[in-house]
C-alpha atoms as a PDB file:
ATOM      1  CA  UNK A   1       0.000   0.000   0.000  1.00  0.00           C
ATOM      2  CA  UNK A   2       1.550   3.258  -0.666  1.00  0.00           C
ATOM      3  CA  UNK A   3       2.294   5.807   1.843  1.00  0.00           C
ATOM      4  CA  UNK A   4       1.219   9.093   3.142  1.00  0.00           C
ATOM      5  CA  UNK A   5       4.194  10.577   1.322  1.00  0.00           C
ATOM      6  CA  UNK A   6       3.808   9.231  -2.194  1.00  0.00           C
ATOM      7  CA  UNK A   7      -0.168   9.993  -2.084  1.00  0.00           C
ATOM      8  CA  UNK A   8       1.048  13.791  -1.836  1.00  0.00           C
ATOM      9  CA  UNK A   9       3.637  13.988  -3.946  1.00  0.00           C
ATOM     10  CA  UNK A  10       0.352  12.170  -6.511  1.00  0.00           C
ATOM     11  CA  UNK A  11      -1.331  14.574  -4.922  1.00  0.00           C
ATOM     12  CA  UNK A  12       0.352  17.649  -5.634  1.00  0.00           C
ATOM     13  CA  UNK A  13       1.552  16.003  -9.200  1.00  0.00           C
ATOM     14  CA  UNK A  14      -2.368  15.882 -10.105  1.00  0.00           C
ATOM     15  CA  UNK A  15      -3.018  19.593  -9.178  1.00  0.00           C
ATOM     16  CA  UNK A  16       0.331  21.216 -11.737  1.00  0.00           C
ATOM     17  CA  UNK A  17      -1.345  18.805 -14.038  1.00  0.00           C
ATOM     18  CA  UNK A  18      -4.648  20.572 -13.565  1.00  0.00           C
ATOM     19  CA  UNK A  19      -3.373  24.462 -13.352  1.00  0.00           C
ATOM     20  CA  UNK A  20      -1.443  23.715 -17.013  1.00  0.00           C
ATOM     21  CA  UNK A  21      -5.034  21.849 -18.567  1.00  0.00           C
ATOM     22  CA  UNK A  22      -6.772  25.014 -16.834  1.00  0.00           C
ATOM     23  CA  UNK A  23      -4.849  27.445 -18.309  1.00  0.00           C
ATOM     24  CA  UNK A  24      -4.775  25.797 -22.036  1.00  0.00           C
ATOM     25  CA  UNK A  25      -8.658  25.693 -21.819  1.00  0.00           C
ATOM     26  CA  UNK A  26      -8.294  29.887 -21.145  1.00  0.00           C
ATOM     27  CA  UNK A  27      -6.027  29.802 -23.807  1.00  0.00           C
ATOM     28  CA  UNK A  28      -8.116  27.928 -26.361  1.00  0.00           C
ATOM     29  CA  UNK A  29     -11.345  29.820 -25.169  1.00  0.00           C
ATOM     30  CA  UNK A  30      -9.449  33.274 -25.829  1.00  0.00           C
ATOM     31  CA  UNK A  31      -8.168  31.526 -29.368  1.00  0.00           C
ATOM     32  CA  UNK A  32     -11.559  30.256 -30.314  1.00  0.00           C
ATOM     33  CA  UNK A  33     -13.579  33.444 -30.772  1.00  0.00           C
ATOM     34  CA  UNK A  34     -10.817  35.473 -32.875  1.00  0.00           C
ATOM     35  CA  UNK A  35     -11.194  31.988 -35.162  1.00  0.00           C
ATOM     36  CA  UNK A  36     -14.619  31.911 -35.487  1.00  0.00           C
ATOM     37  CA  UNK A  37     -14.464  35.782 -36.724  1.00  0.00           C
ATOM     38  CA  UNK A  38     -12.170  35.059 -38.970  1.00  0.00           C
ATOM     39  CA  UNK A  39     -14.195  31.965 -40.192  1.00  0.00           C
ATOM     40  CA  UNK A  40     -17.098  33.959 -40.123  1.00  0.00           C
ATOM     41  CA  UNK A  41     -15.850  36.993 -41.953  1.00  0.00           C
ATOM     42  CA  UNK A  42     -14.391  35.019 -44.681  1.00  0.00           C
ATOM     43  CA  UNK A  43     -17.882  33.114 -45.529  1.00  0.00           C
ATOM     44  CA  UNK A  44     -19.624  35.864 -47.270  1.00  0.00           C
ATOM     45  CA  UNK A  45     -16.584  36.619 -50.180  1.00  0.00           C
ATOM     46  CA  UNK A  46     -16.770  32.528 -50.217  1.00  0.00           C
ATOM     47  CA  UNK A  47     -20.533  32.538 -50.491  1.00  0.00           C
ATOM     48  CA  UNK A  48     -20.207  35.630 -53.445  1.00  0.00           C
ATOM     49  CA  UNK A  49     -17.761  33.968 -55.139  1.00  0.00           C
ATOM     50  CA  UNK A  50     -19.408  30.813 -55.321  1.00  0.00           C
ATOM     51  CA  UNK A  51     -22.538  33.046 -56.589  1.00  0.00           C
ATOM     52  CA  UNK A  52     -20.473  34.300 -59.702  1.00  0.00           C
ATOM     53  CA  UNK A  53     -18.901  30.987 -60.505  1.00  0.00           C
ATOM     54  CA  UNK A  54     -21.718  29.414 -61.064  1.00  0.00           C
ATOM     55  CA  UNK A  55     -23.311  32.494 -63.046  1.00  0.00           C
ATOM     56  CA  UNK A  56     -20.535  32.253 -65.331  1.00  0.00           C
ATOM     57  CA  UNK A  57     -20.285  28.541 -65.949  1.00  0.00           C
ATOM     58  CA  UNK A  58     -24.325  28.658 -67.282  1.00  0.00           C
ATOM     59  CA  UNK A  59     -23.557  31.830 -69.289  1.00  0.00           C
ATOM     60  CA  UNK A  60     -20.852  30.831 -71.253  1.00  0.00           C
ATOM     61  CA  UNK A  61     -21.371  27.237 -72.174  1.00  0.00           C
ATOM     62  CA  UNK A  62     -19.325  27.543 -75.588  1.00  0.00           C
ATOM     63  CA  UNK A  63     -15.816  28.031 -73.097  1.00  0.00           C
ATOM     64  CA  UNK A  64     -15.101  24.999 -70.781  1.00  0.00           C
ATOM     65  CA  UNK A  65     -12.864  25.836 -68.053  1.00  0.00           C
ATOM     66  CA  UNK A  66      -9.996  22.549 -67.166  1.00  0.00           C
ATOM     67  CA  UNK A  67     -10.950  22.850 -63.919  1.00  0.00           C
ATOM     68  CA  UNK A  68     -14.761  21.898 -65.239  1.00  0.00           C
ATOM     69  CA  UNK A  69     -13.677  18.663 -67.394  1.00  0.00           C
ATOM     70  CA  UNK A  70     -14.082  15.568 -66.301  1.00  0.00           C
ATOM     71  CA  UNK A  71     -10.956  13.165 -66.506  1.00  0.00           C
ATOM     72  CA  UNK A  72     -10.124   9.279 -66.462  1.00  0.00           C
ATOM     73  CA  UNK A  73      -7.348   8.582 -68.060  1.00  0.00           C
ATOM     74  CA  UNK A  74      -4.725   9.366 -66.195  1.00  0.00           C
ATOM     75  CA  UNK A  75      -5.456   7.111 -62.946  1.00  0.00           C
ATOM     76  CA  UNK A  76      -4.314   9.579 -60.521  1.00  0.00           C
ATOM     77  CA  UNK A  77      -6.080  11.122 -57.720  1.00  0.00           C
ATOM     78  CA  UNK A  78      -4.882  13.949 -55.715  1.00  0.00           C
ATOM     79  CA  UNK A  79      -5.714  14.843 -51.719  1.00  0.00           C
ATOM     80  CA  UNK A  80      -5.295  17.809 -50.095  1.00  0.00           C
ATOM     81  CA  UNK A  81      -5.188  17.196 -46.209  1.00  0.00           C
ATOM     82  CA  UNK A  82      -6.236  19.645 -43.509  1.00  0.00           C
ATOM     83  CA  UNK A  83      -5.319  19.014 -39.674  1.00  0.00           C
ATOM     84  CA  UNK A  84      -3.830  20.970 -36.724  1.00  0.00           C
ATOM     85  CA  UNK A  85      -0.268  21.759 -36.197  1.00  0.00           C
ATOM     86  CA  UNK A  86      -0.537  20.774 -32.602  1.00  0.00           C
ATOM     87  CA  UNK A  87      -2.518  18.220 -30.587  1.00  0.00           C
ATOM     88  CA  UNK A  88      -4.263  17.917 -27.555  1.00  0.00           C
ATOM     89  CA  UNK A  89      -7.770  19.009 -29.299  1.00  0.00           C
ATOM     90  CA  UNK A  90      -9.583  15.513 -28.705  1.00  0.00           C
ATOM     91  CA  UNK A  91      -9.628  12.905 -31.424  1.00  0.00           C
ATOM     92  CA  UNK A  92     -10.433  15.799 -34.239  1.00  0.00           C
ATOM     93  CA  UNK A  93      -7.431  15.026 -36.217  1.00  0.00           C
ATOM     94  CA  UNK A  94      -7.970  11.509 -36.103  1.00  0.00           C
ATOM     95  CA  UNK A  95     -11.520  11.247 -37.282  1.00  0.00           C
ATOM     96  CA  UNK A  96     -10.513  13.458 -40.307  1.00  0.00           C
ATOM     97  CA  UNK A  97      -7.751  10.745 -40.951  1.00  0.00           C
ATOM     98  CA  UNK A  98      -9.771   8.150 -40.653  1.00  0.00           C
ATOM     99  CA  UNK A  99     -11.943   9.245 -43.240  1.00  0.00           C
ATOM    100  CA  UNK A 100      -9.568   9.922 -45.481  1.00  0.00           C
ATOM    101  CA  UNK A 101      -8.284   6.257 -45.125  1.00  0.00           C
ATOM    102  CA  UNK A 102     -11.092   5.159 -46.056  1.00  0.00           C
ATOM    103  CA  UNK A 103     -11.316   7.208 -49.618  1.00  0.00           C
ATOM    104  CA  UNK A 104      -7.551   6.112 -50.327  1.00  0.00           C
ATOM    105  CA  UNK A 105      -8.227   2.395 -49.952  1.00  0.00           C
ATOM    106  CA  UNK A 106     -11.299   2.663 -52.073  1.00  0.00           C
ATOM    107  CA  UNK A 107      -9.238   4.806 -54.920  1.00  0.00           C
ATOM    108  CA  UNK A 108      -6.283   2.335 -54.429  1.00  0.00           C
ATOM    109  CA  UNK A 109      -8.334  -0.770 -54.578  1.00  0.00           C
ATOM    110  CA  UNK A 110      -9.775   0.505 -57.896  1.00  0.00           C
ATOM    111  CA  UNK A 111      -6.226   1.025 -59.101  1.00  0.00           C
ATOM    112  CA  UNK A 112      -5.686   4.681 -58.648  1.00  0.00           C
ATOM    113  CA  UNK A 113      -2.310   6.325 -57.494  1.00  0.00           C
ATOM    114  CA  UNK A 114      -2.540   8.752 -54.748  1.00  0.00           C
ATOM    115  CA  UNK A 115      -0.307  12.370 -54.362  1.00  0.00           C
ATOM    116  CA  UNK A 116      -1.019  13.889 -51.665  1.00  0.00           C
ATOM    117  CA  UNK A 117      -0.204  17.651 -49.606  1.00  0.00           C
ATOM    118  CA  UNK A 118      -0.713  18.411 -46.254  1.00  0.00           C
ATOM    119  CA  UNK A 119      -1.567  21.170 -44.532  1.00  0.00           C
ATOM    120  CA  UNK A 120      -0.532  21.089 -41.074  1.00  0.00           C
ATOM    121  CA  UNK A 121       2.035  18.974 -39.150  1.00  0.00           C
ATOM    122  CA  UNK A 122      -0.150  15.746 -37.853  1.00  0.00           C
ATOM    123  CA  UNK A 123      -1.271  15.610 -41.382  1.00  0.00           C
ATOM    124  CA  UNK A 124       2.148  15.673 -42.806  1.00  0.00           C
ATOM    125  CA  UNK A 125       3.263  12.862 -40.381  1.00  0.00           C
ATOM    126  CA  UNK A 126       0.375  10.469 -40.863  1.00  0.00           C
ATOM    127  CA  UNK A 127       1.014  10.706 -44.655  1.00  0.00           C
ATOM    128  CA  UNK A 128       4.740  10.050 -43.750  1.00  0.00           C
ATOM    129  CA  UNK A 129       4.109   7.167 -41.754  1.00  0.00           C
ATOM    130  CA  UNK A 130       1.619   5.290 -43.936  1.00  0.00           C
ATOM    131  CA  UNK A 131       4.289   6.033 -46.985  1.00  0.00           C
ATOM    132  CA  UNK A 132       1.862   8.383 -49.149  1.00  0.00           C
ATOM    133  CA  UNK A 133       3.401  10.077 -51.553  1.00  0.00           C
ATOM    134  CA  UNK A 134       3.624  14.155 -50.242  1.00  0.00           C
ATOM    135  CA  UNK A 135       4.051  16.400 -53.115  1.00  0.00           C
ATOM    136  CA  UNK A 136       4.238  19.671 -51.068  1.00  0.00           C
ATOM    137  CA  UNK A 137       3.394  20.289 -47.627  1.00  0.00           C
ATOM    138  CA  UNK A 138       2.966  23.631 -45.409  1.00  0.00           C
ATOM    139  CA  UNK A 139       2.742  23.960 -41.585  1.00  0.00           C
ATOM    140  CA  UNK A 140       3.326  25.818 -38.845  1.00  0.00           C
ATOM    141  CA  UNK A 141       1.119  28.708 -39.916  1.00  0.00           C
ATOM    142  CA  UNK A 142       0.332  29.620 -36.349  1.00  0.00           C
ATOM    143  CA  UNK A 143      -3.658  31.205 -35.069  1.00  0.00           C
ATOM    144  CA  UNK A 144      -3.847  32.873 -38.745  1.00  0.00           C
ATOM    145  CA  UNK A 145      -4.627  31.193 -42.140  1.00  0.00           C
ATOM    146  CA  UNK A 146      -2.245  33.220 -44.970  1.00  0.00           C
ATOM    147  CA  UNK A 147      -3.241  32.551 -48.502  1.00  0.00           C
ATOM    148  CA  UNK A 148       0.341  33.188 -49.582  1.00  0.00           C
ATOM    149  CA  UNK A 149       1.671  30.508 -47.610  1.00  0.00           C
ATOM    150  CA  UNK A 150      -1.395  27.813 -49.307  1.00  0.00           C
ATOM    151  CA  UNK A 151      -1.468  28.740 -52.437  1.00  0.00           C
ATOM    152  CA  UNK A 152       2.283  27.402 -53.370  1.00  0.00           C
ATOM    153  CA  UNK A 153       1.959  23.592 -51.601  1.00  0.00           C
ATOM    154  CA  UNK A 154      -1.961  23.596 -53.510  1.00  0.00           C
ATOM    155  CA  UNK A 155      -1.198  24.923 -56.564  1.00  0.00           C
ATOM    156  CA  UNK A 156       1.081  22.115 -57.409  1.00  0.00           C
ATOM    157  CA  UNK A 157      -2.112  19.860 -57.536  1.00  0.00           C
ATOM    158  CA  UNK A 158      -4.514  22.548 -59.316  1.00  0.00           C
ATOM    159  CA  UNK A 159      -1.500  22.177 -62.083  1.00  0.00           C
ATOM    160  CA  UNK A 160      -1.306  18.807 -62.292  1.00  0.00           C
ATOM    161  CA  UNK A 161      -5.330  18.483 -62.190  1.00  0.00           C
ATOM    162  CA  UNK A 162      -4.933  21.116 -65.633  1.00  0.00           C
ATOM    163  CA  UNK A 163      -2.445  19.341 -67.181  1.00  0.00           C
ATOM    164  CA  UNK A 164      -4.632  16.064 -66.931  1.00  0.00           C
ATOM    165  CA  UNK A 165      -1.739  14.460 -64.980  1.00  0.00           C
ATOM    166  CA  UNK A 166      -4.797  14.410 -62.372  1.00  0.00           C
ATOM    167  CA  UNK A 167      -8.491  12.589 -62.525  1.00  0.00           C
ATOM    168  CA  UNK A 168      -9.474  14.358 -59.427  1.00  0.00           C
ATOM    169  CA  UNK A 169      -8.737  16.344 -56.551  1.00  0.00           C
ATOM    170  CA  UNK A 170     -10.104  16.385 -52.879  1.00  0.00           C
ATOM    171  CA  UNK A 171      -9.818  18.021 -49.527  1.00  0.00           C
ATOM    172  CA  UNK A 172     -10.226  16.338 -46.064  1.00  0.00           C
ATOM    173  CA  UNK A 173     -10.854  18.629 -42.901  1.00  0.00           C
ATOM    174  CA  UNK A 174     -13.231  19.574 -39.893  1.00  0.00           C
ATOM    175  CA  UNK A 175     -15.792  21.986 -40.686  1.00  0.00           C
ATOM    176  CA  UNK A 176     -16.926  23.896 -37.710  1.00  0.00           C
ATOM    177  CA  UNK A 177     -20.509  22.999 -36.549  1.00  0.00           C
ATOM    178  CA  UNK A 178     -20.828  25.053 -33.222  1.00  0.00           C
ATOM    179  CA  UNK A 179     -18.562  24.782 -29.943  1.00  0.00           C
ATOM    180  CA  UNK A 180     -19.444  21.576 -29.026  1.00  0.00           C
ATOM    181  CA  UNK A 181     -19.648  19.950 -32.705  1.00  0.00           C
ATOM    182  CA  UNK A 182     -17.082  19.726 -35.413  1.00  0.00           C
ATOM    183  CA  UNK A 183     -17.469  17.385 -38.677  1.00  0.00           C
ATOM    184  CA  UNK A 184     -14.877  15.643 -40.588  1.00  0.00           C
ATOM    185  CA  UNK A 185     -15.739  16.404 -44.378  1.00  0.00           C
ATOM    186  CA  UNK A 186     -14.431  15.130 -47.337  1.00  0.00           C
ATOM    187  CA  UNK A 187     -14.933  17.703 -50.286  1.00  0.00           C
ATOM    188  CA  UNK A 188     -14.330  17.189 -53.942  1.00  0.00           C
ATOM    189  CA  UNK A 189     -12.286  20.221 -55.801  1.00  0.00           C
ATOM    190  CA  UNK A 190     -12.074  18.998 -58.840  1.00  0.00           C
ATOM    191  CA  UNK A 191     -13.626  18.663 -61.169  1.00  0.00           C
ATOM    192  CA  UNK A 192     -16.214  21.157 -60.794  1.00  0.00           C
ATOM    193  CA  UNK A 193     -19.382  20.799 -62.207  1.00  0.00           C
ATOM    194  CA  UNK A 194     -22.283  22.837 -62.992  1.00  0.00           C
ATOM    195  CA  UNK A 195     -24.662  21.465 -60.746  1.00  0.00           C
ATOM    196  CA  UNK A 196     -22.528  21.297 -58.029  1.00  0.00           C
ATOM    197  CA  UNK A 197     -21.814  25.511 -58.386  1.00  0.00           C
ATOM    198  CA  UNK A 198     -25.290  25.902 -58.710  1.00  0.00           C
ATOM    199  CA  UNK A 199     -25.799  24.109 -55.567  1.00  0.00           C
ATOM    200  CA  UNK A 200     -23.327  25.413 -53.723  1.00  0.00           C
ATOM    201  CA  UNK A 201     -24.680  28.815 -54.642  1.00  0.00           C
ATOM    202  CA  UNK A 202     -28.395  28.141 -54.388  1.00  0.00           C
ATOM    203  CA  UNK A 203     -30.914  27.372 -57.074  1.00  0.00           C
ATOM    204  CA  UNK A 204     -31.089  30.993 -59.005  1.00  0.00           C
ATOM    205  CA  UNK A 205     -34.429  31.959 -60.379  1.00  0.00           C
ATOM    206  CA  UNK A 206     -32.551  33.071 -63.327  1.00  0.00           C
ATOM    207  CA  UNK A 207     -28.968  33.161 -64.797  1.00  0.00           C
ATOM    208  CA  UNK A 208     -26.285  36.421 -65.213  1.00  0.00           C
ATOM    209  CA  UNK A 209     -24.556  37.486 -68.442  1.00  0.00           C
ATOM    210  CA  UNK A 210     -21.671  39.143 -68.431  1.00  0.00           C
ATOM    211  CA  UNK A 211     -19.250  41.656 -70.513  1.00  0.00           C
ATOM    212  CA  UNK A 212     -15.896  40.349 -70.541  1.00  0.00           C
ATOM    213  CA  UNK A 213     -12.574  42.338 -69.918  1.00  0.00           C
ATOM    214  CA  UNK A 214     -10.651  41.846 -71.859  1.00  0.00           C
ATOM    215  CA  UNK A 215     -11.913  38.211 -72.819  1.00  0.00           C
ATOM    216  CA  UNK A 216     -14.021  35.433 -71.924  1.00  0.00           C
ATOM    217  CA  UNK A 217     -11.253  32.761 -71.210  1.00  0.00           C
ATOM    218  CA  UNK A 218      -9.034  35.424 -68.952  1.00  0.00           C
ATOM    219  CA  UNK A 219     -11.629  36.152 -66.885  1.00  0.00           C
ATOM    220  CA  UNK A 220     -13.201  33.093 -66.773  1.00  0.00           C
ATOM    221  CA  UNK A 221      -9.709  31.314 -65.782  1.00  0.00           C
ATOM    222  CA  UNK A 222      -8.741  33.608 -63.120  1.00  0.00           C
ATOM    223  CA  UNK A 223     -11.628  33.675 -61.475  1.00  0.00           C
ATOM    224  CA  UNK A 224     -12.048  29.351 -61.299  1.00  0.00           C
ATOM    225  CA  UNK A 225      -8.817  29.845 -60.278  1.00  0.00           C
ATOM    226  CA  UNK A 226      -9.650  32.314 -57.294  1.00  0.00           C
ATOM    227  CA  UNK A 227     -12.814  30.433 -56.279  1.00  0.00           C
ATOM    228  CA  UNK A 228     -10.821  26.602 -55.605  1.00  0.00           C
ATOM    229  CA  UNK A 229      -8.408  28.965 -53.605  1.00  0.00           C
ATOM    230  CA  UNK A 230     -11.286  30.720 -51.704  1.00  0.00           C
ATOM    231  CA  UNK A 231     -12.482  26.797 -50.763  1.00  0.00           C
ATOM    232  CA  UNK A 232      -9.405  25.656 -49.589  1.00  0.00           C
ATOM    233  CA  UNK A 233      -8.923  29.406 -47.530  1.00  0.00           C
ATOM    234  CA  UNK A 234     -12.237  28.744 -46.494  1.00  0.00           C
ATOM    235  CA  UNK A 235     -11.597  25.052 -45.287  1.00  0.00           C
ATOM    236  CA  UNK A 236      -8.753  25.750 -43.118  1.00  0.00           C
ATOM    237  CA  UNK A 237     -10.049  28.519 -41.791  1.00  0.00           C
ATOM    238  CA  UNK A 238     -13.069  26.015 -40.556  1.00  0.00           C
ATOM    239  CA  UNK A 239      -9.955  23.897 -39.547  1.00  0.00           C
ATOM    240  CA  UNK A 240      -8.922  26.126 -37.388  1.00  0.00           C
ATOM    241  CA  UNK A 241     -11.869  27.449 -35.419  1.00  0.00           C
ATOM    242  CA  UNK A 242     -12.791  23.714 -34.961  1.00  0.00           C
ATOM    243  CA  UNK A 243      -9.166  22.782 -33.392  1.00  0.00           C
ATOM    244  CA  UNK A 244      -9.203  25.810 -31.253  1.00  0.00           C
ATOM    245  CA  UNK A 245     -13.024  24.367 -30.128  1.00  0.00           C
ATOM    246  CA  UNK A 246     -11.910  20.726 -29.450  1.00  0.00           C
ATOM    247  CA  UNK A 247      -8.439  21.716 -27.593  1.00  0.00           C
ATOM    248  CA  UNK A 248     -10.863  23.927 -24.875  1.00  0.00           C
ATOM    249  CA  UNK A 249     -13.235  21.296 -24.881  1.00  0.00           C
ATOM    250  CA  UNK A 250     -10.655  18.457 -24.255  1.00  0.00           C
ATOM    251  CA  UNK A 251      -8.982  20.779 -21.668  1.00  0.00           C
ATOM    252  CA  UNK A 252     -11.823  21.605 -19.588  1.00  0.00           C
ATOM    253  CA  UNK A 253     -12.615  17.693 -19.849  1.00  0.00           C
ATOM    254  CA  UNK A 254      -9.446  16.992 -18.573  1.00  0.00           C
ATOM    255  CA  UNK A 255      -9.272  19.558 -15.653  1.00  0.00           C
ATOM    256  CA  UNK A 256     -12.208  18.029 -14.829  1.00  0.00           C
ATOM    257  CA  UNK A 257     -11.353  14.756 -14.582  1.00  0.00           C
ATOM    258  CA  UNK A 258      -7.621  16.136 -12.679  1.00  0.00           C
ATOM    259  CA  UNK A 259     -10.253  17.301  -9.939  1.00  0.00           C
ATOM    260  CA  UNK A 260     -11.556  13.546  -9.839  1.00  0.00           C
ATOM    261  CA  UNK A 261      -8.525  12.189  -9.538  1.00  0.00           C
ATOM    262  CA  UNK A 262      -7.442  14.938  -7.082  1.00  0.00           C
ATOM    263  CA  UNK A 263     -10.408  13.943  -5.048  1.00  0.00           C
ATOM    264  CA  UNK A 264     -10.154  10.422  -5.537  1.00  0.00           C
ATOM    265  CA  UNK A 265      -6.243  10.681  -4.008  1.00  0.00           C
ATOM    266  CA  UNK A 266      -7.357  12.724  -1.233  1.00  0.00           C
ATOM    267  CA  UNK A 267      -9.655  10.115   0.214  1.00  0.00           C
ATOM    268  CA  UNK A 268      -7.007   7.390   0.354  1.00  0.00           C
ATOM    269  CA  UNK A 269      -4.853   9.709   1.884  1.00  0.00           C
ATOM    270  CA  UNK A 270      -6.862  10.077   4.655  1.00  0.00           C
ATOM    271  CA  UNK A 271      -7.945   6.791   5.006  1.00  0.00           C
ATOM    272  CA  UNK A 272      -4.024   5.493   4.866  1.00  0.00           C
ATOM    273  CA  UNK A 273      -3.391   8.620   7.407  1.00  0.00           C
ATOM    274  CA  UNK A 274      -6.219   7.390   9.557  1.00  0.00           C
ATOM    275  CA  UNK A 275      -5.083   3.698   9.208  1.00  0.00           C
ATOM    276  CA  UNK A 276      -1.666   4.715  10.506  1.00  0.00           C
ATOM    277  CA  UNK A 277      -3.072   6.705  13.559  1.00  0.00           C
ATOM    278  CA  UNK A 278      -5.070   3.508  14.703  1.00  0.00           C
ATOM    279  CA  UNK A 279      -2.419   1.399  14.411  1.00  0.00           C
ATOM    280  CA  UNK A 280      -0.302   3.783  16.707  1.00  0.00           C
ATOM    281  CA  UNK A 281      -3.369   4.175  18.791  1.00  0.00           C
ATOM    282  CA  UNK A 282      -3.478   0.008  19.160  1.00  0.00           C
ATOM    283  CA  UNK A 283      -0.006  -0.056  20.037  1.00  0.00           C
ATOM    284  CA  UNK A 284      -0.274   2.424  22.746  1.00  0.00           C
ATOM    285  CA  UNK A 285      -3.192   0.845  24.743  1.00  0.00           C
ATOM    286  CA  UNK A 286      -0.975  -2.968  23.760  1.00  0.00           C
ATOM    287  CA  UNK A 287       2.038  -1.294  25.748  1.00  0.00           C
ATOM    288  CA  UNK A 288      -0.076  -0.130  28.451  1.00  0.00           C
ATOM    289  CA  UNK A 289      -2.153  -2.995  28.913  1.00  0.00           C
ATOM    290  CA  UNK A 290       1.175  -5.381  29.025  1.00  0.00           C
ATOM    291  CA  UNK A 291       2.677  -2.745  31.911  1.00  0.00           C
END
């Protein structure tokens, strides 16, 4: 039976343990709402965007986009994979991994290869360690999304998609639901289709027409271009309002279950401390009695 001495120092062990989960859950609570209006702010140009793609891509049906063409010859999918840099936000990463397990042994199985880049560093080394092929990777981008630092890693996918060295591309990452809730989601990038902008962007009563400066392609081109990069802004933006939701969540969870422990500890203590005072008690009256 342990002593008075090691329940303590358990004791006292249990309660740094719970200041540090404490403070992390302050931490991630402070983190989360700065996320969320980020995530929130970026929705609407996301939601606009989405809007004018799909305006364009009924108005000008005699220009196809490569980004809007369907391919299957070249037996080659590509994944773009969201997750946190850090852990200690629940098992968020890992149901996002999980389902993107399952996708690449149903691609594989039909004889697809798989390239893969990850955003984040838990992404990066579960790719690593299940020997995926990583063709770029980015982490480290701290509390704030850039769209300088994604665009390089993701545009080496949205090239190889256009130069049909790619039959498809998709993304894997939490999208944030509220505090409590965040859902893996696995979305396709490419190709886009018509029906999927339009639903995306809500049934329209009717479609636009545009004027084109200074042509139909150039515009057309850049703006396909800007709307897969508003996705993927848009997705780890998500990404990280969900991780920053999960880590307080797991942290208050844990401090919680620190003051169980804590409590639990406590209890032996005293009944080991109350042991040893009977026992001292029973030799006392054993010594008097034998006098």
């Amino acid at each position: 039976m342990a002593t008075g001495k090691e329940i303590r120092g358990k004791i006292k062990s249990v309660e740094n343990t719970k200041k540090i989960t404490k403070a992390m859950e302050m931490v991630a609570a402070s983190k989360m709402r700065k996320a969320q209006d980020r995530m929130h702010a970026a929705r609407p140009y996301s939601d606009k965007i989405r809007s004018v793609a799909s305006n364009l891509s009924r108005a000008n049906p005699e220009y196809t986009h490569p980004f809007m063409v369907k391919q299957n010859s070249a037996k080659r999918v590509g994944f773009i994979v969201v997750t946190t840099d850090k852990g200690l936000c629940g098992g968020m990463n890992t149901n996002s991994l999980r389902l993107l397990t399952v996708k690449m042994r149903e691609l594989e199985s039909q004889g697809n290869a798989l390239e893969t880049v990850a955003i984040g560093n838990k992404g990066l080394g579960f790719l690593n360690r299940i020997n995926a092929k990583v063709v770029a990777h980015v982490t480290q981008m701290g509390d704030t999304p850039h769209l300088d630092k994604l665009i390089g890693p993701v545009k080496v996918l949205l090239d190889a998609y256009q130069e049909g060295m790619l039959d498809a591309v998709y993304m894997v990452y939490t999208k944030f639901i509220n505090t409590m809730k965040q859902e893996p989601t696995m979305l396709q990038l490419l190709p886009l289709t018509s029906d999927r902008l339009e639903t995306e962007a809500g049934k329209a009563e009717h479609s636009w027409d545009y004027i084109y400066e200074p042509d139909v392609e150039t515009v057309i081109d850049e703006l396909l271009v800007r709307y897969v990069e508003a996705l993927i802004y848009q997705a780890v933006a998500e990404n990280m309002a969900s991780e920053q939701s999960a880590r307080m969540v797991a942290m208050k969870a844990a401090s919680d279950n620190a003051g169980n422990v804590i409590g639990e500890l406590k209890l032996v203590y005293n009944k080991t401390r109350q042991a040893a005072i009977t026992k001292e008690l029973s030799e006392i009256v054993s010594g008097a009695a034998a006098v």
